[in-house]
C-alpha atoms as a PDB file:
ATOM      1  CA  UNK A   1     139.727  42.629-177.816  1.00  0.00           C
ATOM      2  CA  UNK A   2     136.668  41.173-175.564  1.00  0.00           C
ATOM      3  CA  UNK A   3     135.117  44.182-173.608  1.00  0.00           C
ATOM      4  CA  UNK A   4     134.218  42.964-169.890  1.00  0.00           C
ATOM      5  CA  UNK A   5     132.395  45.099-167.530  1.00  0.00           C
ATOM      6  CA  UNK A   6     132.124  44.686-163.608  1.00  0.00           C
ATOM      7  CA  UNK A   7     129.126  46.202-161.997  1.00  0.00           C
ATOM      8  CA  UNK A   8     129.058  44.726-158.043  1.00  0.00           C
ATOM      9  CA  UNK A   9     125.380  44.503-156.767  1.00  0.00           C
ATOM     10  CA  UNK A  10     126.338  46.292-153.711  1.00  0.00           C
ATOM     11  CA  UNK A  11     128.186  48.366-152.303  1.00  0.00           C
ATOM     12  CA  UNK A  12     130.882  46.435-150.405  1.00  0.00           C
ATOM     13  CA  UNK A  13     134.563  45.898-150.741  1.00  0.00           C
ATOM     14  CA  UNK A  14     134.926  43.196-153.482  1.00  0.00           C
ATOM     15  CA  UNK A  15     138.355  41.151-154.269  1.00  0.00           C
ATOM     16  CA  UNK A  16     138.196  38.135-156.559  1.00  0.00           C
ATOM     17  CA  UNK A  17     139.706  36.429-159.700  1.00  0.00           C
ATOM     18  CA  UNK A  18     138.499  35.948-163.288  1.00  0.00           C
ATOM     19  CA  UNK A  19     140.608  33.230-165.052  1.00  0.00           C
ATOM     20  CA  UNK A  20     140.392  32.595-168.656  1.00  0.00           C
ATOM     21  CA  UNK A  21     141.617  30.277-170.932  1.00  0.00           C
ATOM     22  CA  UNK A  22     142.764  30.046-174.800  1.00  0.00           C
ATOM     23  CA  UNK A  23     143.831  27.453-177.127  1.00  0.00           C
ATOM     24  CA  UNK A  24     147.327  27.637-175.946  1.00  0.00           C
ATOM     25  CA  UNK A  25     147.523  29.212-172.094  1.00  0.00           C
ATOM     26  CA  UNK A  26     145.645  30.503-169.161  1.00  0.00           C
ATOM     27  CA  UNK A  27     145.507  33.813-167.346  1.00  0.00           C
ATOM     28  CA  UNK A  28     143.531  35.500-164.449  1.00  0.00           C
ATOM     29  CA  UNK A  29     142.693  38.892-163.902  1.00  0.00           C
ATOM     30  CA  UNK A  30     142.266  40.704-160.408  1.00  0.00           C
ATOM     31  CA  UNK A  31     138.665  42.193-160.058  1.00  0.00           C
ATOM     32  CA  UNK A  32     138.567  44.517-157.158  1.00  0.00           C
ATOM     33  CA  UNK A  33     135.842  47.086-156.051  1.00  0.00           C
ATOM     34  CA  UNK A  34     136.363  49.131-153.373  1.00  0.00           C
ATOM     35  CA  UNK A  35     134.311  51.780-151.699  1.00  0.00           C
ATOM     36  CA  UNK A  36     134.391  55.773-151.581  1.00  0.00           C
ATOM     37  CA  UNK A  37     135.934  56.884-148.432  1.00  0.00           C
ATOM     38  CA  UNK A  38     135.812  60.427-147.005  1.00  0.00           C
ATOM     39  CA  UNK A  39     138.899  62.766-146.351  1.00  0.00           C
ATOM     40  CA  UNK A  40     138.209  66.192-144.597  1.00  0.00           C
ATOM     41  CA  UNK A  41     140.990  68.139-143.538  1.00  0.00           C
ATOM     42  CA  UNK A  42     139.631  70.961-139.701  1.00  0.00           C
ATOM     43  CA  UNK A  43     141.691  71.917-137.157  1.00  0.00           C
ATOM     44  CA  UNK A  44     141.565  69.634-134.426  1.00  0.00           C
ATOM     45  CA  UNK A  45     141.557  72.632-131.907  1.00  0.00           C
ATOM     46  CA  UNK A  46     140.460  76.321-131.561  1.00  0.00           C
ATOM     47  CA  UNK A  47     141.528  78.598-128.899  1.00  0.00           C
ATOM     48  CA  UNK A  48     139.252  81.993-128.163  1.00  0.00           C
ATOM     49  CA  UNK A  49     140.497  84.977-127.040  1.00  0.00           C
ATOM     50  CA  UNK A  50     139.103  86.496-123.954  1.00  0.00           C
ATOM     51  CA  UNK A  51     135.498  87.208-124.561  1.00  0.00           C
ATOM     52  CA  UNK A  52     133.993  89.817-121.959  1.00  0.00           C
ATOM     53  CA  UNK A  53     130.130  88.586-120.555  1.00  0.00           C
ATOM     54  CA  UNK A  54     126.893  89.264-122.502  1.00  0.00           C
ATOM     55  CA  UNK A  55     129.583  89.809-125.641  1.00  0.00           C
ATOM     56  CA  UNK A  56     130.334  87.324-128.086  1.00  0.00           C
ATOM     57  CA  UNK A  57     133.681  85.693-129.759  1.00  0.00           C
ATOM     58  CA  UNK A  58     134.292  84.237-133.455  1.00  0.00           C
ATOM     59  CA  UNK A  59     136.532  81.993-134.766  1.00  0.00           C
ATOM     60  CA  UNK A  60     136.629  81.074-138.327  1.00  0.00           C
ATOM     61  CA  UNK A  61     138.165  77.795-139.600  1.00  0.00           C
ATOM     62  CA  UNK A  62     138.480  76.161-143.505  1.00  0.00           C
ATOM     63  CA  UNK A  63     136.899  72.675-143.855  1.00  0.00           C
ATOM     64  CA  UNK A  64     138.131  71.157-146.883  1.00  0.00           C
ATOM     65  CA  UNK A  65     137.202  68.227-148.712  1.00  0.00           C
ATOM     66  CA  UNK A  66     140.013  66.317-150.370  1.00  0.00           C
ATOM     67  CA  UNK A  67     137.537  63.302-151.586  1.00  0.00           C
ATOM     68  CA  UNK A  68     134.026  62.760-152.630  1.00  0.00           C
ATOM     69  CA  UNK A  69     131.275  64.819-151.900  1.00  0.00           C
ATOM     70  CA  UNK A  70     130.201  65.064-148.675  1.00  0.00           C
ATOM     71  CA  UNK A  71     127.121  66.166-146.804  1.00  0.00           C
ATOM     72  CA  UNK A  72     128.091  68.054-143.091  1.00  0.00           C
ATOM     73  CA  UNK A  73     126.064  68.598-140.615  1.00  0.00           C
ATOM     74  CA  UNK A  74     127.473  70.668-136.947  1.00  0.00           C
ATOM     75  CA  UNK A  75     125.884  69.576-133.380  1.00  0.00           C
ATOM     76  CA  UNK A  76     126.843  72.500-131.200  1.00  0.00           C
ATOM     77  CA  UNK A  77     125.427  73.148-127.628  1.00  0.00           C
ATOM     78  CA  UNK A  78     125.069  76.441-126.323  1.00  0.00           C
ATOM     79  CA  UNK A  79     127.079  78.782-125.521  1.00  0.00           C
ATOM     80  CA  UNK A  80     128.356  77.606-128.808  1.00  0.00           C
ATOM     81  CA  UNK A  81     127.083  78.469-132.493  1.00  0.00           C
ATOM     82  CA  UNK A  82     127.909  77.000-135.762  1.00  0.00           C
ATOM     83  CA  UNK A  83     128.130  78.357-139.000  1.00  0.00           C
ATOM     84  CA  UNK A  84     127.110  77.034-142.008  1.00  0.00           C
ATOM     85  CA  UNK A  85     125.370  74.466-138.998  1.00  0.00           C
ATOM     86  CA  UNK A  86     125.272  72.047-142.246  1.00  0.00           C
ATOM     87  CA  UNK A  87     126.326  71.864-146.194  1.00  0.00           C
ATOM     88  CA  UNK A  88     126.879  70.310-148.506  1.00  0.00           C
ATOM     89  CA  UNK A  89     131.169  70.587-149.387  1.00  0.00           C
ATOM     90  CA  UNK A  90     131.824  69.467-153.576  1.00  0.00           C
ATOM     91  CA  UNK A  91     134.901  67.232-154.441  1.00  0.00           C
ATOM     92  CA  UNK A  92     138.169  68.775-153.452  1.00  0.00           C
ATOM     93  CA  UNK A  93     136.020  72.308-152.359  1.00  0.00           C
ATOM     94  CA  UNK A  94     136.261  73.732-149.443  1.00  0.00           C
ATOM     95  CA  UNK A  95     133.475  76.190-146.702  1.00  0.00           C
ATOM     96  CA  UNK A  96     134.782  78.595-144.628  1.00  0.00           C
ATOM     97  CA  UNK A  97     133.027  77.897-140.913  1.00  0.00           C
ATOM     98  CA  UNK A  98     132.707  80.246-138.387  1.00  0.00           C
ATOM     99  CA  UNK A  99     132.183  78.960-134.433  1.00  0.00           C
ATOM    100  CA  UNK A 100     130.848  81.877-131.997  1.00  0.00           C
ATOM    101  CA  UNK A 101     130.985  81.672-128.163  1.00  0.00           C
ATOM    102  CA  UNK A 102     128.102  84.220-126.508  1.00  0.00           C
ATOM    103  CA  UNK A 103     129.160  84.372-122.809  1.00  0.00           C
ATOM    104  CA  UNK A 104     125.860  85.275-121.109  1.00  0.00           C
ATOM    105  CA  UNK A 105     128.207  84.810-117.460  1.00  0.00           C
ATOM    106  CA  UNK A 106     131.377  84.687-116.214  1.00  0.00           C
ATOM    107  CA  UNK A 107     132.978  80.893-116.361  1.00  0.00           C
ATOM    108  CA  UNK A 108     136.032  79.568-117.476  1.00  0.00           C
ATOM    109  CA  UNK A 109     135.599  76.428-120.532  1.00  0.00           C
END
């Protein structure tokens, strides 16, 4: 047994060959790096009730994190709130996120 490590320099996709020879035959191994990638399961829509003026309406979705760990961080513009606005979700956890809607006047969105 020879123990061989492979440590890239940075942090890129990486594909190559080693080859090696003995006293008799030759063989290559595959060396392959390849990078992190993020996986976050929200609902693509949310539909609010009704919402009367100066009142406000909530919504709470799951985010879940079926990869790495991965930093969030919500832009919302009023009359929209977020919240948590950001976090910070752990591998394969999971934040429950609530949006609110404050109608300060009648208007349909």
């Amino acid at each position: 047994k020879i123990p061989i490590t492979f440590k890239p320099l940075e942090k890129e996709l990486y594909s190559d060959q080693v080859e090696f020879s003995t006293r008799t035959d030759k063989f290559t191994v595959n060396v392959q790096a390849v990078l992190p990638t993020y996986s976050i399961d929200l609902p693509h829509s949310l539909e609010f009730e009704t919402c009367g003026i100066q009142t406000t309406a909530c919504k709470t979705f799951t985010l879940v994190n079926r990869s790495i760990e991965t930093y969030f961080k919500w832009n919302v513009a009023a009359p929209f709130s977020i919240e948590p606005a950001l976090g910070l979700l752990p591998e394969k956890g999971h934040c429950d996120v609530t949006i609110k809607f404050y109608s300060q006047r009648g208007s349909c969105l």
